[in-house]
Protein backbone atom coordinates (compact mmCIF):
# COMPACT_ATOMS: atom_id res chain seq x y z
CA UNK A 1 -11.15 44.51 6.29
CA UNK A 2 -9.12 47.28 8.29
CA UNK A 3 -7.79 46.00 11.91
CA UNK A 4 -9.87 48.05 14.53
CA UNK A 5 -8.25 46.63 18.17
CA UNK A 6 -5.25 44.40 18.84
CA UNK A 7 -4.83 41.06 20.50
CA UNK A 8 -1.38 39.30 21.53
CA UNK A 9 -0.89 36.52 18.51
CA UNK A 10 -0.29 32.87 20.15
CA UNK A 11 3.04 32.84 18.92
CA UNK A 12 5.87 34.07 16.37
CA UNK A 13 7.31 32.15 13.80
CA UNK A 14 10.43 30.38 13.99
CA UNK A 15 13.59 32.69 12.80
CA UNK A 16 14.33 35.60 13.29
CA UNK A 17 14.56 36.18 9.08
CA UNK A 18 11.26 35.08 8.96
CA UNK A 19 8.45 37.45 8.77
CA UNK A 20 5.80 37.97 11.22
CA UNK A 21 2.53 38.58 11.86
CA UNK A 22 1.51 41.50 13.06
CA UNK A 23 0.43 42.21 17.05
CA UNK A 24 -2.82 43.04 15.33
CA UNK A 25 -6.27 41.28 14.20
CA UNK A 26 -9.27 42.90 12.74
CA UNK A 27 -12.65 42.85 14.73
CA UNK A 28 -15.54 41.62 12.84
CA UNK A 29 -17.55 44.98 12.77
CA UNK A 30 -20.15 43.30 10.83
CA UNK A 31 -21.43 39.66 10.39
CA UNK A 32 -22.54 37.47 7.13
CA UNK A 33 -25.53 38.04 5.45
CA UNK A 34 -27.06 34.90 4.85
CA UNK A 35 -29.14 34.54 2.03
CA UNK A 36 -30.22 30.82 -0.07
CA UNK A 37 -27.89 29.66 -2.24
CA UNK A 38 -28.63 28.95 -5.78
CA UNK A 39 -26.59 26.62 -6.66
CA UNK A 40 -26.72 24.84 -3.35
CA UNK A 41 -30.34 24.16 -2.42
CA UNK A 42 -31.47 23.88 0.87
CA UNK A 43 -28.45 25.68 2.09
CA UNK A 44 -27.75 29.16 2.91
CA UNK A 45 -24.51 31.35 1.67
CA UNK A 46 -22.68 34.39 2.41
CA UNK A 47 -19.45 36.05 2.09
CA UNK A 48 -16.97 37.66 4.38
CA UNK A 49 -13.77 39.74 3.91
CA UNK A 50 -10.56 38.48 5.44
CA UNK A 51 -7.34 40.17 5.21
CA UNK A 52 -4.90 39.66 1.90
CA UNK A 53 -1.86 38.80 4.03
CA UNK A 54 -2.53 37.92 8.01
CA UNK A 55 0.89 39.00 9.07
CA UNK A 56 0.51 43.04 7.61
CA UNK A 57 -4.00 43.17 8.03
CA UNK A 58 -3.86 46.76 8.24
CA UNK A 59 -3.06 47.73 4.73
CA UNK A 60 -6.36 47.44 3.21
CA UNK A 61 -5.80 44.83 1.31
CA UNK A 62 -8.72 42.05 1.31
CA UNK A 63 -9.91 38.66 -0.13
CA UNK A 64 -13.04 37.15 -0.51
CA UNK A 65 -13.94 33.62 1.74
CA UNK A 66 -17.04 32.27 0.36
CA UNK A 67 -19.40 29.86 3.16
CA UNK A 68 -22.25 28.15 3.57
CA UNK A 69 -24.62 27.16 6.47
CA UNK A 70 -27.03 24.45 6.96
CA UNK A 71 -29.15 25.60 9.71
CA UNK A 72 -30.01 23.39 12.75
CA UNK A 73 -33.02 22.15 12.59
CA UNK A 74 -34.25 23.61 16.29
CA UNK A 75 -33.98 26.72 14.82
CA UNK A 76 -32.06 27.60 17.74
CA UNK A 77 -28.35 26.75 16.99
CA UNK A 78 -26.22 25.82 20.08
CA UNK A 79 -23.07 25.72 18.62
CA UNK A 80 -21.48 25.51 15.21
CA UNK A 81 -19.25 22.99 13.23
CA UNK A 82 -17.09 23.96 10.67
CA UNK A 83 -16.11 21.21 7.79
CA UNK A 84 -13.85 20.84 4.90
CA UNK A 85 -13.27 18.25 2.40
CA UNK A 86 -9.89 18.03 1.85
CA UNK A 87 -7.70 18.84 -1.80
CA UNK A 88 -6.04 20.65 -0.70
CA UNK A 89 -8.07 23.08 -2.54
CA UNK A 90 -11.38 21.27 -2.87
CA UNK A 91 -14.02 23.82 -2.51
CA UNK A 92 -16.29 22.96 0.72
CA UNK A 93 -19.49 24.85 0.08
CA UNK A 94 -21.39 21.47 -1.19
CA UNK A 95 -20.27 19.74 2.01
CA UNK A 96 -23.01 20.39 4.52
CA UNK A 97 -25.58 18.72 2.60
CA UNK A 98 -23.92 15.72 3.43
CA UNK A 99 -24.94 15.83 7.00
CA UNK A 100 -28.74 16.54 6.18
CA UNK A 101 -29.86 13.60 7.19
CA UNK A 102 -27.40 13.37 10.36
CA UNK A 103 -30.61 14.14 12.46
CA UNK A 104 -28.26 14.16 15.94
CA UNK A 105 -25.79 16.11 14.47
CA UNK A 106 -28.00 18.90 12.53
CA UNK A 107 -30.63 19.07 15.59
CA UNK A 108 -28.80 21.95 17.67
CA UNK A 109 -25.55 22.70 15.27
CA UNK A 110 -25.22 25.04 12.71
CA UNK A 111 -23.12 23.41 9.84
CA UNK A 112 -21.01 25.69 8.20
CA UNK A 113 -19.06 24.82 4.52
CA UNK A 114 -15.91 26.96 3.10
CA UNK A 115 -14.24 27.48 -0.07
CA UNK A 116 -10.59 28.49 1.48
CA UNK A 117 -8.90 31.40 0.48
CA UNK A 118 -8.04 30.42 -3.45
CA UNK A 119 -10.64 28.12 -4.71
CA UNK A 120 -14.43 27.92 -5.33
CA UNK A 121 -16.45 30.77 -4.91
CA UNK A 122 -13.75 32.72 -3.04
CA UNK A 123 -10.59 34.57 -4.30
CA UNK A 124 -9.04 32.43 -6.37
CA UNK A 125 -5.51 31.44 -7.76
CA UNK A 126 -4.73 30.03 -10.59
CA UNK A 127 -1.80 28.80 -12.58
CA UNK A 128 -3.86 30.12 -16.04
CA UNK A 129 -5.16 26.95 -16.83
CA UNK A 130 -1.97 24.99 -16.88
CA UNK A 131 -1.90 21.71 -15.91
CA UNK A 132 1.33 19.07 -16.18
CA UNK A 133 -0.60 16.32 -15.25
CA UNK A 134 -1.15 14.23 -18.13
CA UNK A 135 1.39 15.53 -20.60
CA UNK A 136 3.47 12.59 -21.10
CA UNK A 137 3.12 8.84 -19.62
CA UNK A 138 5.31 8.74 -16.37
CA UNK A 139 5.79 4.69 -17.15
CA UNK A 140 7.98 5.77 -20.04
CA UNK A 141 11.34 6.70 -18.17
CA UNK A 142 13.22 7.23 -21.05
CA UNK A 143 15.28 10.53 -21.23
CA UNK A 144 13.43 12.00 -23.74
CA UNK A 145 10.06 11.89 -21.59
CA UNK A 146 11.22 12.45 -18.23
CA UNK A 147 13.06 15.35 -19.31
CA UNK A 148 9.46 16.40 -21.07
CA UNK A 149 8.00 15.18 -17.67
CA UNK A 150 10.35 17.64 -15.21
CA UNK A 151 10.08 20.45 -17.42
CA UNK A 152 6.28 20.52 -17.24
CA UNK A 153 6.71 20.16 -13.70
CA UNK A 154 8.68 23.41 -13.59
CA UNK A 155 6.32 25.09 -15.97
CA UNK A 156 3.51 24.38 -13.38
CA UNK A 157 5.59 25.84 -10.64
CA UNK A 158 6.39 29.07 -12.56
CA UNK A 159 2.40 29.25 -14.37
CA UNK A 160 0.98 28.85 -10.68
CA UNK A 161 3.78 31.36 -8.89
CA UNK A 162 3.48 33.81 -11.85
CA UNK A 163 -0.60 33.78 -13.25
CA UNK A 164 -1.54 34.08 -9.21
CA UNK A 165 1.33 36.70 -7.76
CA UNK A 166 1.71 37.86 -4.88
CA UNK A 167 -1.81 36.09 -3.67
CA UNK A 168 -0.46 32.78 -4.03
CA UNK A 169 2.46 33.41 -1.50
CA UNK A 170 -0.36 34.11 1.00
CA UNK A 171 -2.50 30.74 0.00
CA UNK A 172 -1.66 28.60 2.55
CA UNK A 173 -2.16 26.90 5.77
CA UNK A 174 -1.27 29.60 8.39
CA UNK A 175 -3.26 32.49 6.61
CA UNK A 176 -6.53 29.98 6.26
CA UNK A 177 -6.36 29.35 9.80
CA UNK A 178 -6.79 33.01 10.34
CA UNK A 179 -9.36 32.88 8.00
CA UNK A 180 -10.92 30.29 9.81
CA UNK A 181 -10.57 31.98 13.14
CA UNK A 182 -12.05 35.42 11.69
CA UNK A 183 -14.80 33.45 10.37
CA UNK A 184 -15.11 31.85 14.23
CA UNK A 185 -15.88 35.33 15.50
CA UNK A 186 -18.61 36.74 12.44
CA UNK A 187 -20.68 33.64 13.68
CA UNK A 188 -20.50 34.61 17.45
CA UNK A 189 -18.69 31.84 18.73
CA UNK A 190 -16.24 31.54 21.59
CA UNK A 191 -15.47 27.61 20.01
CA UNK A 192 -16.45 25.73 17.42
CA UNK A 193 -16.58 22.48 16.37
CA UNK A 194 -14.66 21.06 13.44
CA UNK A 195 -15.33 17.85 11.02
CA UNK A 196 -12.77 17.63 8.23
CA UNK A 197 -11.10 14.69 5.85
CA UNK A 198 -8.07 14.05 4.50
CA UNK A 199 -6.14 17.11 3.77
CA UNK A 200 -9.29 19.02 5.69
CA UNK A 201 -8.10 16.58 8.19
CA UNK A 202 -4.48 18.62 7.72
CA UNK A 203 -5.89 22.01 7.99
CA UNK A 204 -8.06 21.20 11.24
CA UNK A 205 -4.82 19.91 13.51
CA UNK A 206 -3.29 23.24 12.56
CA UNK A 207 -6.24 25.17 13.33
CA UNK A 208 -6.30 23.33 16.61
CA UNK A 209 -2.49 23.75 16.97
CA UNK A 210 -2.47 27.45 16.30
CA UNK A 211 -6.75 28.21 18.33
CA UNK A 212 -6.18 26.02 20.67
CA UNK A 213 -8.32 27.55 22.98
CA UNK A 214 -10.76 28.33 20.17
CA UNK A 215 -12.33 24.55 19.39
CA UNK A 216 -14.39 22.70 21.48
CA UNK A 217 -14.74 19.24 19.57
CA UNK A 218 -12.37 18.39 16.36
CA UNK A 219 -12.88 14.89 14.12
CA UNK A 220 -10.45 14.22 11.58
CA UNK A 221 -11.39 11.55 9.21
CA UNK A 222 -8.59 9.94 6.62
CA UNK A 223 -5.60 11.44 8.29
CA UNK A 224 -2.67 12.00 6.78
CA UNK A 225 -0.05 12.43 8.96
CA UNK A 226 -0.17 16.06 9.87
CA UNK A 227 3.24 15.67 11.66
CA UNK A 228 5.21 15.24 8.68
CA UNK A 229 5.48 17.13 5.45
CA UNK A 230 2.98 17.15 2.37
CA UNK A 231 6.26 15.72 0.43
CA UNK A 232 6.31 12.54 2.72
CA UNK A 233 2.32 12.50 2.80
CA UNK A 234 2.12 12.26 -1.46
CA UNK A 235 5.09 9.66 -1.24
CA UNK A 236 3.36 7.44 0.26
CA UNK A 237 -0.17 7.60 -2.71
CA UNK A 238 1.64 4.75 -4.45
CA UNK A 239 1.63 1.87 -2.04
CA UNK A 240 -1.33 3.53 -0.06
CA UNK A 241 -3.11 2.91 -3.53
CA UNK A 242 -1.75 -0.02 -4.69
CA UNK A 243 -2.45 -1.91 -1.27
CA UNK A 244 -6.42 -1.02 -2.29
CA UNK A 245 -6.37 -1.89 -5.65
CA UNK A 246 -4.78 -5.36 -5.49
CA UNK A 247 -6.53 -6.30 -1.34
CA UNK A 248 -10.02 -4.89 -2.77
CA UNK A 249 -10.87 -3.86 -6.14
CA UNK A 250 -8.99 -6.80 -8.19
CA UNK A 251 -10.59 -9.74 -6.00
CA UNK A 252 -13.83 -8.05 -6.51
CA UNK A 253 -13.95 -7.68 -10.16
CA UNK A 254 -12.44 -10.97 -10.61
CA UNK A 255 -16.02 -12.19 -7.98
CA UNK A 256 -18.12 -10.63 -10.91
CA UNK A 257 -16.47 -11.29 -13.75
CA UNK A 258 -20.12 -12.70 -15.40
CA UNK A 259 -20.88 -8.80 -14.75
CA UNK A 260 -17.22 -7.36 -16.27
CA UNK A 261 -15.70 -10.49 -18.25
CA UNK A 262 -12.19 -8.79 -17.03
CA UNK A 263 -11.40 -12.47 -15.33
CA UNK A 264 -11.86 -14.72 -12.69
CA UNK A 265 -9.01 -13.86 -10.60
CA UNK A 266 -7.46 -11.35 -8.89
CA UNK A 267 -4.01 -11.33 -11.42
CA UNK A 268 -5.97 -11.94 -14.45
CA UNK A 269 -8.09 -8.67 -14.11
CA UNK A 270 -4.36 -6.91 -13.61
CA UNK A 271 -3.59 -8.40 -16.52
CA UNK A 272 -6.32 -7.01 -18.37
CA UNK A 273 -5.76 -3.31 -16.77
CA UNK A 274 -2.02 -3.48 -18.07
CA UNK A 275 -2.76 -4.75 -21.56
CA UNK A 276 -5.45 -2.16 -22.10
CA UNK A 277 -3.66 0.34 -20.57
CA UNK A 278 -0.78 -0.55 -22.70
CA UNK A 279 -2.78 -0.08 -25.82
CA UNK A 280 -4.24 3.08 -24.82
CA UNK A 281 -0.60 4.13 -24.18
CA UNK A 282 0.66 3.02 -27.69
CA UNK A 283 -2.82 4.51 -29.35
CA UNK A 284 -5.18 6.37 -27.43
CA UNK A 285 -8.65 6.68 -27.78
CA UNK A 286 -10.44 10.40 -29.56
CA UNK A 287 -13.36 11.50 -28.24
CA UNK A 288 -16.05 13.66 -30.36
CA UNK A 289 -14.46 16.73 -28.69
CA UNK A 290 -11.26 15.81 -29.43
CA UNK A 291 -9.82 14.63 -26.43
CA UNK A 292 -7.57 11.88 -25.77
CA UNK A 293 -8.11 9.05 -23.41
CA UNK A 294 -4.33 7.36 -22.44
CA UNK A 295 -3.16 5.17 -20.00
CA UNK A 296 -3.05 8.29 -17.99
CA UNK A 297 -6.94 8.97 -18.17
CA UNK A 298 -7.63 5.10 -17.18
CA UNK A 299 -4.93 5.08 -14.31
CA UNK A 300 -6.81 8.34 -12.80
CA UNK A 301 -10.29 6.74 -13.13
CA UNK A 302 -9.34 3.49 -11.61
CA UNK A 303 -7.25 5.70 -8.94
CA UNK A 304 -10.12 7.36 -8.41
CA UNK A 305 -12.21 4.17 -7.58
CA UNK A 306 -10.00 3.27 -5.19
CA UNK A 307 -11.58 5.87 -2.91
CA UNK A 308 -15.01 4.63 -2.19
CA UNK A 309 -16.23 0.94 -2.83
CA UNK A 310 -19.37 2.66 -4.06
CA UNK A 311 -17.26 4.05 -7.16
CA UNK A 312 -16.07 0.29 -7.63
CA UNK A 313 -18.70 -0.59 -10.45
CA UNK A 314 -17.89 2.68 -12.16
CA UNK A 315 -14.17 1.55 -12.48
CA UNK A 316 -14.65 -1.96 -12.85
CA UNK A 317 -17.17 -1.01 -16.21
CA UNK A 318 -15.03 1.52 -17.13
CA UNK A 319 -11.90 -0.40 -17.52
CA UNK A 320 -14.57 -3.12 -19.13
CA UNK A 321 -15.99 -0.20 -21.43
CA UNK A 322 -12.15 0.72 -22.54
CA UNK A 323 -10.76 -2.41 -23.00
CA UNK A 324 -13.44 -3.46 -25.62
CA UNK A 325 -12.99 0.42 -26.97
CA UNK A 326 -10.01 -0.21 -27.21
CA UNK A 327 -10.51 -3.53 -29.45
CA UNK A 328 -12.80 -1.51 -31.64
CA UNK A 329 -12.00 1.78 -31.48
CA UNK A 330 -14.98 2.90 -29.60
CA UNK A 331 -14.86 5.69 -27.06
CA UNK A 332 -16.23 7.05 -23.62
CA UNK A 333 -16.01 10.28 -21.61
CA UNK A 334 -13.59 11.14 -19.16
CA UNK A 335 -13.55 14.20 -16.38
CA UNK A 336 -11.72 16.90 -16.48
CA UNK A 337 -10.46 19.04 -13.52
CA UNK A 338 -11.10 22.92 -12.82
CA UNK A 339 -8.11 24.98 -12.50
CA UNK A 340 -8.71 27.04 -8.96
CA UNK A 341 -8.51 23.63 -6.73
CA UNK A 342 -5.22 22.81 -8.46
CA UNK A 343 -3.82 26.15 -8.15
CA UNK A 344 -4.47 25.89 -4.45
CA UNK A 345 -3.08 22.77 -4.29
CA UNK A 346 0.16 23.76 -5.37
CA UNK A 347 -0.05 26.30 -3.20
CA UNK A 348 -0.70 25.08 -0.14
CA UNK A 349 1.28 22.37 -0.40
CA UNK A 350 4.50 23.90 -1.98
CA UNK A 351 4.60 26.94 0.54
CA UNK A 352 3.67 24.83 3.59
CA UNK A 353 6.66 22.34 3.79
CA UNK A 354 9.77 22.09 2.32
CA UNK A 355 10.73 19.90 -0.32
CA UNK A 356 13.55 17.51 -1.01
CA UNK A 357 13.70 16.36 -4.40
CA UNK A 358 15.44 18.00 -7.38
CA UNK A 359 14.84 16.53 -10.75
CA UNK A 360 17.43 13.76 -10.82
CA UNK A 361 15.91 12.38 -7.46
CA UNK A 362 12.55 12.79 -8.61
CA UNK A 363 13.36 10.71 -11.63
CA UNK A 364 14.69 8.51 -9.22
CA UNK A 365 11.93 7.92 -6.90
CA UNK A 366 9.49 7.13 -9.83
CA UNK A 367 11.69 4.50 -11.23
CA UNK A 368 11.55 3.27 -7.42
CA UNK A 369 8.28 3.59 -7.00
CA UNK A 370 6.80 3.28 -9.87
CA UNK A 371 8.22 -0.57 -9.71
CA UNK A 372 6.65 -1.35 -6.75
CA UNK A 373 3.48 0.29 -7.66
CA UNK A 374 2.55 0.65 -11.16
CA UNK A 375 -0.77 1.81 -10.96
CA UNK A 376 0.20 5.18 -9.07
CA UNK A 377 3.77 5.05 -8.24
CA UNK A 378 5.43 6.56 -11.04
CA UNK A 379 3.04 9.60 -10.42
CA UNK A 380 4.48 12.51 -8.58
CA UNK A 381 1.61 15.43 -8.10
CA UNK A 382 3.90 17.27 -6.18
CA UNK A 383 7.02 17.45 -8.36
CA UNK A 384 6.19 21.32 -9.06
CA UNK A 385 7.49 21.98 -5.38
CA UNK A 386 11.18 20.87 -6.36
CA UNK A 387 10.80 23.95 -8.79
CA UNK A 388 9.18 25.94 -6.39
CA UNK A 389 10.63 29.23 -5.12
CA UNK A 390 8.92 28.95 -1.71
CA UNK A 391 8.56 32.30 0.47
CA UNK A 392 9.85 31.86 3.88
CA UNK A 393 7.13 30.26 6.28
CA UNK A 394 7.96 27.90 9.29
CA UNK A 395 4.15 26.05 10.50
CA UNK A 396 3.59 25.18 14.14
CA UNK A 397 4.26 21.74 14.94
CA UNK A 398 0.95 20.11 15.26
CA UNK A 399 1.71 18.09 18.98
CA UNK A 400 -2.05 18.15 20.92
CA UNK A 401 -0.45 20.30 23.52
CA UNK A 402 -2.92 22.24 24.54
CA UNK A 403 -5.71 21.17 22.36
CA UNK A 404 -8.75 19.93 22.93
CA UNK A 405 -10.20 16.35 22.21
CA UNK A 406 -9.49 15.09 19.06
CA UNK A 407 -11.31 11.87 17.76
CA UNK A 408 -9.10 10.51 14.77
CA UNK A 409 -11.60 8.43 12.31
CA UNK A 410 -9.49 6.07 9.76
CA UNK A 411 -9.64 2.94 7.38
CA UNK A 412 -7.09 0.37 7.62
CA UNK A 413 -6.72 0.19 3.73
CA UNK A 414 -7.15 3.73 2.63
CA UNK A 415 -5.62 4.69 -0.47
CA UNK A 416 -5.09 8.13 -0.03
CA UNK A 417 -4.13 8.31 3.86
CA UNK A 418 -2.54 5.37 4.55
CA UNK A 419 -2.93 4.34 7.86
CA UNK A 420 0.82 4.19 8.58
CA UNK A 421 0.68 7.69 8.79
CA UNK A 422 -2.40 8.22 10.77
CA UNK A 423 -1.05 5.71 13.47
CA UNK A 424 2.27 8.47 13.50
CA UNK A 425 0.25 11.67 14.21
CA UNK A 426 -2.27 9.70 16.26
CA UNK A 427 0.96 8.78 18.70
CA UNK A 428 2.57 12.23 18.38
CA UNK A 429 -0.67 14.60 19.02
CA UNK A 430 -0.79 14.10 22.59
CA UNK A 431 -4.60 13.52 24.07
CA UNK A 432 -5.74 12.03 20.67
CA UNK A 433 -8.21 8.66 20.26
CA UNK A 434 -7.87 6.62 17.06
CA UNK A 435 -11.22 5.41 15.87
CA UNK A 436 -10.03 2.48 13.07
CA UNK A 437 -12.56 0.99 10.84
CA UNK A 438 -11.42 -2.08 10.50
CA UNK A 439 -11.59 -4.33 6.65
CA UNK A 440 -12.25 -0.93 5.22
CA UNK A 441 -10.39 0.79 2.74
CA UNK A 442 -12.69 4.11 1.80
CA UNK A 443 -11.20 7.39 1.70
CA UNK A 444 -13.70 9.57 4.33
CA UNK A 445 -15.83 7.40 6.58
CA UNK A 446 -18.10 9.48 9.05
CA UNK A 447 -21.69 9.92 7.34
CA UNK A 448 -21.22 7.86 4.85
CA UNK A 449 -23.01 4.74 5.85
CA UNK A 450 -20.91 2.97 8.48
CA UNK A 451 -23.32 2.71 11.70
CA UNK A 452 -20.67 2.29 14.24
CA UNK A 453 -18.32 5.19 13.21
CA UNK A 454 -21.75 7.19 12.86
CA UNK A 455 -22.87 6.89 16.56
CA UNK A 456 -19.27 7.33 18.37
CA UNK A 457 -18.70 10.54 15.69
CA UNK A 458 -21.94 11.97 16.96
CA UNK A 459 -22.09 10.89 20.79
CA UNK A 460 -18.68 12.92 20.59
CA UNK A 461 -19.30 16.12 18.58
CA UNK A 462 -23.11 16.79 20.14
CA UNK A 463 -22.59 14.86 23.55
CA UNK A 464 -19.20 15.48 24.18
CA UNK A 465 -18.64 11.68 25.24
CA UNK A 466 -14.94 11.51 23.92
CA UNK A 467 -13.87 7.39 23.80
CA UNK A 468 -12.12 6.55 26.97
CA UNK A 469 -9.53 4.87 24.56
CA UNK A 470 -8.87 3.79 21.44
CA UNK A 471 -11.47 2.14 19.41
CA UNK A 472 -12.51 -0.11 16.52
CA UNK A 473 -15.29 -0.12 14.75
CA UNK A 474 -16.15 -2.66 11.47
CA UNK A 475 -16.06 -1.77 7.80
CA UNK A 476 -19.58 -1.89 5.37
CA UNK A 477 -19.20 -4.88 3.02
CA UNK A 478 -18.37 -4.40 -1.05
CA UNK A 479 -21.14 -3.87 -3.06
CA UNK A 480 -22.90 -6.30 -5.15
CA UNK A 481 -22.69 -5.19 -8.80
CA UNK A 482 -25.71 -8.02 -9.44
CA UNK A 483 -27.80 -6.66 -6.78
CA UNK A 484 -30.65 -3.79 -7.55
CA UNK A 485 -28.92 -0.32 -7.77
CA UNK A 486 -29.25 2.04 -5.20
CA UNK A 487 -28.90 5.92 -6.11
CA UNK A 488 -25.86 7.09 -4.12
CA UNK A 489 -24.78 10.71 -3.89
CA UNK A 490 -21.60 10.13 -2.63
CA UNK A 491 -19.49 13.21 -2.66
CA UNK A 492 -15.43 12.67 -3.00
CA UNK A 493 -13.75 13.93 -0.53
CA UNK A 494 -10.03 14.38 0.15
CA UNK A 495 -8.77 14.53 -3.79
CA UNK A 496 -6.30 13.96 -4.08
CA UNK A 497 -6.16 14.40 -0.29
């Protein structure tokens, strides 16, 4: 979309070297046309133009942003809240019909969903179907395998950088804020509202930090801490994940253990994860299409789990299902991931923030961690940035200068956003209030069941009634395996952040 009239930008980025972005932002000379979405029913979808690169928008190129809307229910919207789900990279369409039922929130608000700028239904990048992840066990630190292990990790780097071009140097944080702010002015809004988790959590500081004057109400739920780097936020998935697995899931299993016959205590069920993980390392599992389940397909399921104690069963008889497979030879699906939300990924969180490690401090830190925390440690998503050949960018510091209320929601045992780091932003973005769920350890809390968080989420966003300090609300109990099951639609957000 061509740039018709010119507005100052809030600031320039750091360095001189660096480049900017231009004195110039395209007017919306059009808005969305909404029409119902087919693959999203009971919500309405659209598309909108933003520009291919923020910093030059008037030479014609242009990129696709894909949205959704789930109309108030007045049928006379007073304001708008924009969400995301986290990845970074997840697609956010689906998101609003989360909030159907959130009668206070969906009354007078228009809820709007977004695939940012490379995944989804939006331009996409891609790393051609490429994925390290999986191609050799990171436990095994010989030098055979971690050499097999950093030179996939390269590969990645150079498959993203190379199958997406020039695009994926423009897939990041500061170019979907723009996008987020051009989307701001197509719905006719002088503010809006913003609900987002985990790494959406991430992308709505900035969006504050960079439109400050452009939000009226901001929840971030799960935070990572947006002060630091994505390197020191993906260091910390191993204890963050560990601390869950052995505080909640192991005792659990162990309390049902008529239901999973895994054990009767805490260290026994371990026991059996690492002795059937150990024999799906030594001789994994075929499935009718061919594909092999590892240690590395059960260490992502039961990572997984750790997100949401309603995905408990699933990974408690999954882990059953695969240790008696394994016994017998018998096998049982496992999911795959799509390729745009892990090109994104890579992109967002490669250009955003620098990175540290080169391989012989990678290999390193996995020994390190990997000790400490077997079930994720010795994963490193992010070891593709220490191959990365990031274009210059410098982000805003995200301090709450300047911004508007901020209502930080988080879970004292959360596995993916530990709340170590949510405590640091929460004391270094000035103005904030910390909202900790308390005996909790899911990964995304508002609207997902948890009364208290509900009603202070909503008295805030619709009423404006921002907590006079910090607050604490109680976490939902486990669930009871035994009990009658109750359909659950549970989306995941925030994965892996």
């Amino acid at each position: 979309m061509r740039a018709r009239t010119a507005i100052a930008v809030t600031a320039a980025l750091i360095g001189a070297a660096l480049p900017t972005y231009a004195q110039a932002e395209p007017r919306p000379h059009r808005t969305i046309t909404w029409s119902p979405c087919a693959e999203l029913p009971g919500l309405e979808c659209g598309t909108f133009q933003a520009p291919f690169d923020w910093r030059t928008p008037d030479d014609g190129r242009t990129i696709t942003i894909a949205v959704s809307r789930l109309k108030a229910r007045s049928g006379q919207a007073k304001g708008v809240v924009l969400t995301n789900p986290g990845g970074p990279g997840a697609p956010g369409r689906g998101l609003p019909l989360l909030y159907a039922d959130r009668a206070k929130l969906v009354t007078d608000l228009d809820v709007i969903g977004i695939d940012p700028r490379g995944t989804g239904a939006s331009t996409n990048a891609t790393c051609g179907g490429y994925s390290w992840l999986g191609i050799a066990d990171p436990r095994d630190r010989s030098r055979a395998n971690t050499d097999l292990l950093y030179d996939a990790a390269r590969l990645q780097a150079t498959a993203c950088q190379t199958r997406s071009g020039e695009f994926g140097e423009v897939v990041n944080t500061e170019q979907t804020v723009h996008d987020l702010d051009l989307l701001r002015r197509l719905l006719g809004r002088e503010k809006v509202n913003w609900i987002g988790y985990s790494g959406g959590s991430w992308m709505g500081a900035y969006y504050a930090t960079y439109f400050p004057d452009r939000v009226d109400k901001v929840v971030l739920d799960s935070n990572p801490d947006f002060t630091s780097t994505f390197q020191d936020i993906f260091d910390n998935f191993g204890y963050a994940v560990e601390r869950r697995f052995r505080t909640d899931f192991l005792p659990w299993v162990a309390r049902y253990d008529g239901v999973y016959h895994l054990g009767t205590t805490a260290e026994q069920v371990r026991q059996a994860y690492e002795t059937t993980r150990a024999q799906l390392a030594a001789n994994p599992l075929t499935l009718p299409d061919g594909t092999a389940v590892d240690g590395f397909a059960l260490d992502m399921v039961l990572t997984r789990a750790q997100y949401s104690k309603l995905l408990f069963q699933d990974g408690a008889q999954t882990l059953a299902t695969l240790r008696q497979a394994a016994r017998t030879g018998a096998t049982a699906l496992v999911a795959r991931y799509p390729d745009a939300p892990s090109a994104t990924l890579y992109a967002v969180t490669c250009n955003d923030t620098k990175f540290r490690h080169n391989r012989t401090t990678l290999a390193r830190e996995a020994e390190r961690l990997g000790e400490l925390y077997p079930l994720n440690g010795f994963y490193q998503r992010l070891a593709p940035c220490a191959f990365w050949d990031r274009p210059p960018l410098e982000l805003k510091k995200p301090t709450g200068k300047g911004v508007p209320p901020v209502l930080m929601v988080q879970s004292v045992r959360d596995p993916a956003t530990p709340v170590e780091g949510a405590e640091r932003a929460h004391r270094h973005f000035a103005g904030s209030r910390m909202l900790t769920v308390t005996d909790e350890g899911d990964h995304g809390i508002y609207a997902f069941g948890n009364p208290c968080v509900d009603d202070i989420v909503e008295a805030f966003i619709v009423d404006g009634e921002l907590p006079p300090r910090d607050l604490t609300c109680a976490g939902t109990p486990l669930p009871d395996p035994t009990a009658p099951a109750a359909a659950s639609t549970r989306p995941l957000v925030g994965w892996p952040l």
